[in-house]
PDB file of N, CA and C in Angstrom:
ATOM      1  N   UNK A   1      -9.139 -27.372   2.994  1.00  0.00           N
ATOM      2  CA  UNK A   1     -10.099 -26.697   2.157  1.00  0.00           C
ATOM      3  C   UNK A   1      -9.490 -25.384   1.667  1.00  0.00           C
ATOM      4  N   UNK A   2      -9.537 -25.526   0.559  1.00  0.00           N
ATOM      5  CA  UNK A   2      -9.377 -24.002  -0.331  1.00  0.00           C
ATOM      6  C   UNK A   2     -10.435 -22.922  -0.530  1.00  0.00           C
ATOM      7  N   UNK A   3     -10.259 -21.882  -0.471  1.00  0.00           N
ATOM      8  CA  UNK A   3     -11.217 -20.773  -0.514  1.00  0.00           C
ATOM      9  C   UNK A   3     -10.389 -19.632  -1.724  1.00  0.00           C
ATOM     10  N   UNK A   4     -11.220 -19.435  -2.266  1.00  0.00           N
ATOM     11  CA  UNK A   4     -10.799 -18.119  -3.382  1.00  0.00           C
ATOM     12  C   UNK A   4     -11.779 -17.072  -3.456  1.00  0.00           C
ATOM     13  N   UNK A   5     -11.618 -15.874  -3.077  1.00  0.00           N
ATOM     14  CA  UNK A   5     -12.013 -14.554  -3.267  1.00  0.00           C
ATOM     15  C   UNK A   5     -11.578 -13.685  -4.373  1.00  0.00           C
ATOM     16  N   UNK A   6     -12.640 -13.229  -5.234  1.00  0.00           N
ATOM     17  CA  UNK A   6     -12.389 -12.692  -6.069  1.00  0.00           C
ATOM     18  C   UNK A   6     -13.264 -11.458  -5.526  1.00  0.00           C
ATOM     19  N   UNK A   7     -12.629  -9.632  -5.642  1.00  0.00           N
ATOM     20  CA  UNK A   7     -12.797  -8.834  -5.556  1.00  0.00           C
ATOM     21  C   UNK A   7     -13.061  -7.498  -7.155  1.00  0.00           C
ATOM     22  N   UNK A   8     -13.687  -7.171  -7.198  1.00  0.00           N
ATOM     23  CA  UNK A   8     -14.078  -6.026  -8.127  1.00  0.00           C
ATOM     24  C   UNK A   8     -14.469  -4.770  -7.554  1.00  0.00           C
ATOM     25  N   UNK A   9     -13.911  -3.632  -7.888  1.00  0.00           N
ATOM     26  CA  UNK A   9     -14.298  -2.366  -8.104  1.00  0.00           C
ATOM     27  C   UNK A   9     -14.548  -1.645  -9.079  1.00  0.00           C
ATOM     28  N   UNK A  10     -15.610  -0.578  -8.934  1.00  0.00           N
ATOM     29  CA  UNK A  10     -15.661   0.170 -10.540  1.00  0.00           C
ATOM     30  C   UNK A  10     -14.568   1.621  -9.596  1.00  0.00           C
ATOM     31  N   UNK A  11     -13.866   2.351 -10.508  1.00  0.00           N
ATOM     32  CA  UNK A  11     -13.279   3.479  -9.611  1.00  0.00           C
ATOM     33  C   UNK A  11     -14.009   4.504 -11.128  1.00  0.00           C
ATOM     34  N   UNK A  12     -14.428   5.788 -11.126  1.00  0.00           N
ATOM     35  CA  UNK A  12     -14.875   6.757 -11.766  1.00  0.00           C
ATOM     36  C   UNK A  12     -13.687   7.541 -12.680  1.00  0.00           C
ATOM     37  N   UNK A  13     -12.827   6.637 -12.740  1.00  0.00           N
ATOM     38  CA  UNK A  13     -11.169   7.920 -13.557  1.00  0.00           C
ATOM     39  C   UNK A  13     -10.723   6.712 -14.108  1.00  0.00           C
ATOM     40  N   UNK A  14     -10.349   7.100 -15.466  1.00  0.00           N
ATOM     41  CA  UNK A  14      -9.392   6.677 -16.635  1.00  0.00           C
ATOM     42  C   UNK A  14      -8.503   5.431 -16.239  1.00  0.00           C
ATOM     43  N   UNK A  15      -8.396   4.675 -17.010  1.00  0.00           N
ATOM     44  CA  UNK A  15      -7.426   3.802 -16.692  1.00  0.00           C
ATOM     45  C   UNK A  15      -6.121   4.604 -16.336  1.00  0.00           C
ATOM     46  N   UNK A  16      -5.700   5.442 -16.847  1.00  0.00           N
ATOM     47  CA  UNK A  16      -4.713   5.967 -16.759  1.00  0.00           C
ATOM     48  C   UNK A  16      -3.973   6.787 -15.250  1.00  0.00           C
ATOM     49  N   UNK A  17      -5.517   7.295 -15.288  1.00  0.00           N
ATOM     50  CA  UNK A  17      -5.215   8.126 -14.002  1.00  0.00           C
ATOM     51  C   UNK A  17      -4.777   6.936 -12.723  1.00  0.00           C
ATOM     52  N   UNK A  18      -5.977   5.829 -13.094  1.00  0.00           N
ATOM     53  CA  UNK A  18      -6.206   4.903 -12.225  1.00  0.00           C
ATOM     54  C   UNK A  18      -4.269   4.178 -11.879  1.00  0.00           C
ATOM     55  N   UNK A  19      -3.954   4.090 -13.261  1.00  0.00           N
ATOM     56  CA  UNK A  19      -2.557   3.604 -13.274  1.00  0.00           C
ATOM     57  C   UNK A  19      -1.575   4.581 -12.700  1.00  0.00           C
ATOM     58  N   UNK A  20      -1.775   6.037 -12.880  1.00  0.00           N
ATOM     59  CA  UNK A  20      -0.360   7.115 -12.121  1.00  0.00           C
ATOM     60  C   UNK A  20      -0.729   6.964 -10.578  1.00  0.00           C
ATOM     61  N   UNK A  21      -1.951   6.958 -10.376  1.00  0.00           N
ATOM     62  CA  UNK A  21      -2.185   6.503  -8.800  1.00  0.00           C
ATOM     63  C   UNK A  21      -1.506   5.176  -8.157  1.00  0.00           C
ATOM     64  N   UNK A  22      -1.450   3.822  -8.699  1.00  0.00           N
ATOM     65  CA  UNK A  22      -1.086   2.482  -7.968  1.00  0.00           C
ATOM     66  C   UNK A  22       0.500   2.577  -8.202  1.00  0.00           C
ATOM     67  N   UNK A  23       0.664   3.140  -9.036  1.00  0.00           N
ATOM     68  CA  UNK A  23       2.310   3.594  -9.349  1.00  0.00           C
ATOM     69  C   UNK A  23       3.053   4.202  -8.641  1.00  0.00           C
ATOM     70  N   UNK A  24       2.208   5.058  -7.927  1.00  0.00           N
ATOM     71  CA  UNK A  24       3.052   6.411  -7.380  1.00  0.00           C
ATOM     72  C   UNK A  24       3.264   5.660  -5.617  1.00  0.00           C
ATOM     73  N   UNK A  25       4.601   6.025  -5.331  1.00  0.00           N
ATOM     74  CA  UNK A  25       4.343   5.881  -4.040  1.00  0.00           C
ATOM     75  C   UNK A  25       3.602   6.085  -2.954  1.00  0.00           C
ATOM     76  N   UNK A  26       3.126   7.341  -3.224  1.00  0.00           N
ATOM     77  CA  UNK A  26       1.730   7.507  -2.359  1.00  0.00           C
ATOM     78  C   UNK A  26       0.988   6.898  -2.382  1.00  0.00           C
ATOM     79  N   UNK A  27       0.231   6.422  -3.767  1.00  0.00           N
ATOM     80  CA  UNK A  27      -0.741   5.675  -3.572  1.00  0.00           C
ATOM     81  C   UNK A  27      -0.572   3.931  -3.379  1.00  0.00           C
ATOM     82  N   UNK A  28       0.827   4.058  -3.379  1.00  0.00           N
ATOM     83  CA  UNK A  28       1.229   2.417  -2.579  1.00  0.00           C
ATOM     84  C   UNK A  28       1.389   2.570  -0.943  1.00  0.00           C
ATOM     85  N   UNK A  29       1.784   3.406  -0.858  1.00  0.00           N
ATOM     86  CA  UNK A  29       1.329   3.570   0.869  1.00  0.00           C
ATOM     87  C   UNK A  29       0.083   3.662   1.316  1.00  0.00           C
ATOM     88  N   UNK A  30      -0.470   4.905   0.582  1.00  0.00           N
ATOM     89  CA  UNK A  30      -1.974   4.721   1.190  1.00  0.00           C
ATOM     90  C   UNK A  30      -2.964   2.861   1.220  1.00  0.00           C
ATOM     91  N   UNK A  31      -2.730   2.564  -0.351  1.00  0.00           N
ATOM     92  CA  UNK A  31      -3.642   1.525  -0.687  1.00  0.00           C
ATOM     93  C   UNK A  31      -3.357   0.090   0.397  1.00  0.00           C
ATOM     94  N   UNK A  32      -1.847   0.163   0.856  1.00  0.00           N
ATOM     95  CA  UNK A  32      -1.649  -1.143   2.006  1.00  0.00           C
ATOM     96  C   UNK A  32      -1.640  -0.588   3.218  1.00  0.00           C
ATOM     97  N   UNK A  33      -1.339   0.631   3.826  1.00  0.00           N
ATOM     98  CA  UNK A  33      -1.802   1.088   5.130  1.00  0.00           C
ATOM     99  C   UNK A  33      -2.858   0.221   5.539  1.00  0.00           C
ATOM    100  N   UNK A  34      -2.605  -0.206   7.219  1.00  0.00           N
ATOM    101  CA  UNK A  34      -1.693   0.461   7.792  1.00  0.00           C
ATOM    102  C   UNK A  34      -0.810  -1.460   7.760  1.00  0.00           C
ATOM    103  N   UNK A  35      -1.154  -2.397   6.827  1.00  0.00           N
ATOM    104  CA  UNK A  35      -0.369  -3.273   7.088  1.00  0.00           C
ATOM    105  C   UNK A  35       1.039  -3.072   6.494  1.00  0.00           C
ATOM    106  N   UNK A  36       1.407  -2.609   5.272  1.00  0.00           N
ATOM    107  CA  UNK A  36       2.572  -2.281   4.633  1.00  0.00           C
ATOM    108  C   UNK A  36       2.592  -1.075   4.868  1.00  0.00           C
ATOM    109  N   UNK A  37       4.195  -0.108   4.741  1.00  0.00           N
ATOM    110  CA  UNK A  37       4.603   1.410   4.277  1.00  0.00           C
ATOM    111  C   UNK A  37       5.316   1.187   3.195  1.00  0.00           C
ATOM    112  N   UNK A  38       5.091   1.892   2.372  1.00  0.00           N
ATOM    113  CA  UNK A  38       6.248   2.166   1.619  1.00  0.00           C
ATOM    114  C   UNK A  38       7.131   3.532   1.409  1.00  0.00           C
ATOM    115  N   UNK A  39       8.543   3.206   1.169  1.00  0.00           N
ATOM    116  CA  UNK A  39       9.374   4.033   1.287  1.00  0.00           C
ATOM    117  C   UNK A  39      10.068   4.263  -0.031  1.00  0.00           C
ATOM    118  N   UNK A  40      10.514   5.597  -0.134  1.00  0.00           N
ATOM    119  CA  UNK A  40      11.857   5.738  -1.579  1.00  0.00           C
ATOM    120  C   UNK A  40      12.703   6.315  -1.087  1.00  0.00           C
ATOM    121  N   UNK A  41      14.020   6.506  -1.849  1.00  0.00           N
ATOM    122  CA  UNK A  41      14.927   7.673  -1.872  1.00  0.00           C
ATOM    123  C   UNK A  41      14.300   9.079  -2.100  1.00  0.00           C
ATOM    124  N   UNK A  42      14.485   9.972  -1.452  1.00  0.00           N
ATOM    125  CA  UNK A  42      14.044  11.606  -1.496  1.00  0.00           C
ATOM    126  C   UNK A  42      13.955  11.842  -2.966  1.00  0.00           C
ATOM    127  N   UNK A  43      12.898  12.629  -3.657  1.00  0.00           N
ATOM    128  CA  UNK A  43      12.556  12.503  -4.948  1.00  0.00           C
ATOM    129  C   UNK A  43      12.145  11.216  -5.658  1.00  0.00           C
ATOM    130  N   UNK A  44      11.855  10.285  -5.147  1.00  0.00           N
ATOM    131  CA  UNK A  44      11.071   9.282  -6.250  1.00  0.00           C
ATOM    132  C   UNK A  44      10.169   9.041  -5.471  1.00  0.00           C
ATOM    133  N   UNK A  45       9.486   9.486  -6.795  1.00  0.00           N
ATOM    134  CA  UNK A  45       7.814   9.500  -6.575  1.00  0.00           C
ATOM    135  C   UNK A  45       6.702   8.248  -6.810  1.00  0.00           C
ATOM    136  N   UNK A  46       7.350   7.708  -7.907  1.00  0.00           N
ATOM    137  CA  UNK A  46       6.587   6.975  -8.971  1.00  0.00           C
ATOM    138  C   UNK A  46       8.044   5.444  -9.405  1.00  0.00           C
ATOM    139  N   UNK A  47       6.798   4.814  -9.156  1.00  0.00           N
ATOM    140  CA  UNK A  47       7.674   3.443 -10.053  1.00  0.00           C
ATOM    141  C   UNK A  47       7.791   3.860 -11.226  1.00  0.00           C
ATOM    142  N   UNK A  48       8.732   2.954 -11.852  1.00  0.00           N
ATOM    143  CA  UNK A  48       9.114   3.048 -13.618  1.00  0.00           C
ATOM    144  C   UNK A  48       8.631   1.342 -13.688  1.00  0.00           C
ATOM    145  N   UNK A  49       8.082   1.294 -14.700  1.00  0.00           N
ATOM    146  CA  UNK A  49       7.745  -0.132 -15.215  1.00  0.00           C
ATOM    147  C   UNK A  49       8.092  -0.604 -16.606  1.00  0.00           C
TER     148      UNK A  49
END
């Protein structure tokens, strides 16, 4: 048996903002804590896409 979950949030900030947040390493650490960390080289902050 298959099961599919579909999830929605409203968040209150800009797509944009919403996007420098899931981008940034911080907010890829915070958002998978405590199952994933993520790490960079000293000074990178932010993915490039």
């Amino acid at each position: 048996m298959i099961y599919h979950y579909t999830y929605e949030s409203r968040v209150p900030v800009s797509p944009q903002v919403a996007w420098e947040w899931i981008t940034s390493v911080e907010g890829i650490s915070k958002e998978m804590s405590p199952l994933l960390r993520m790490t960079a080289p000293k000074g990178v902050k932010k993915l490039r896409m």
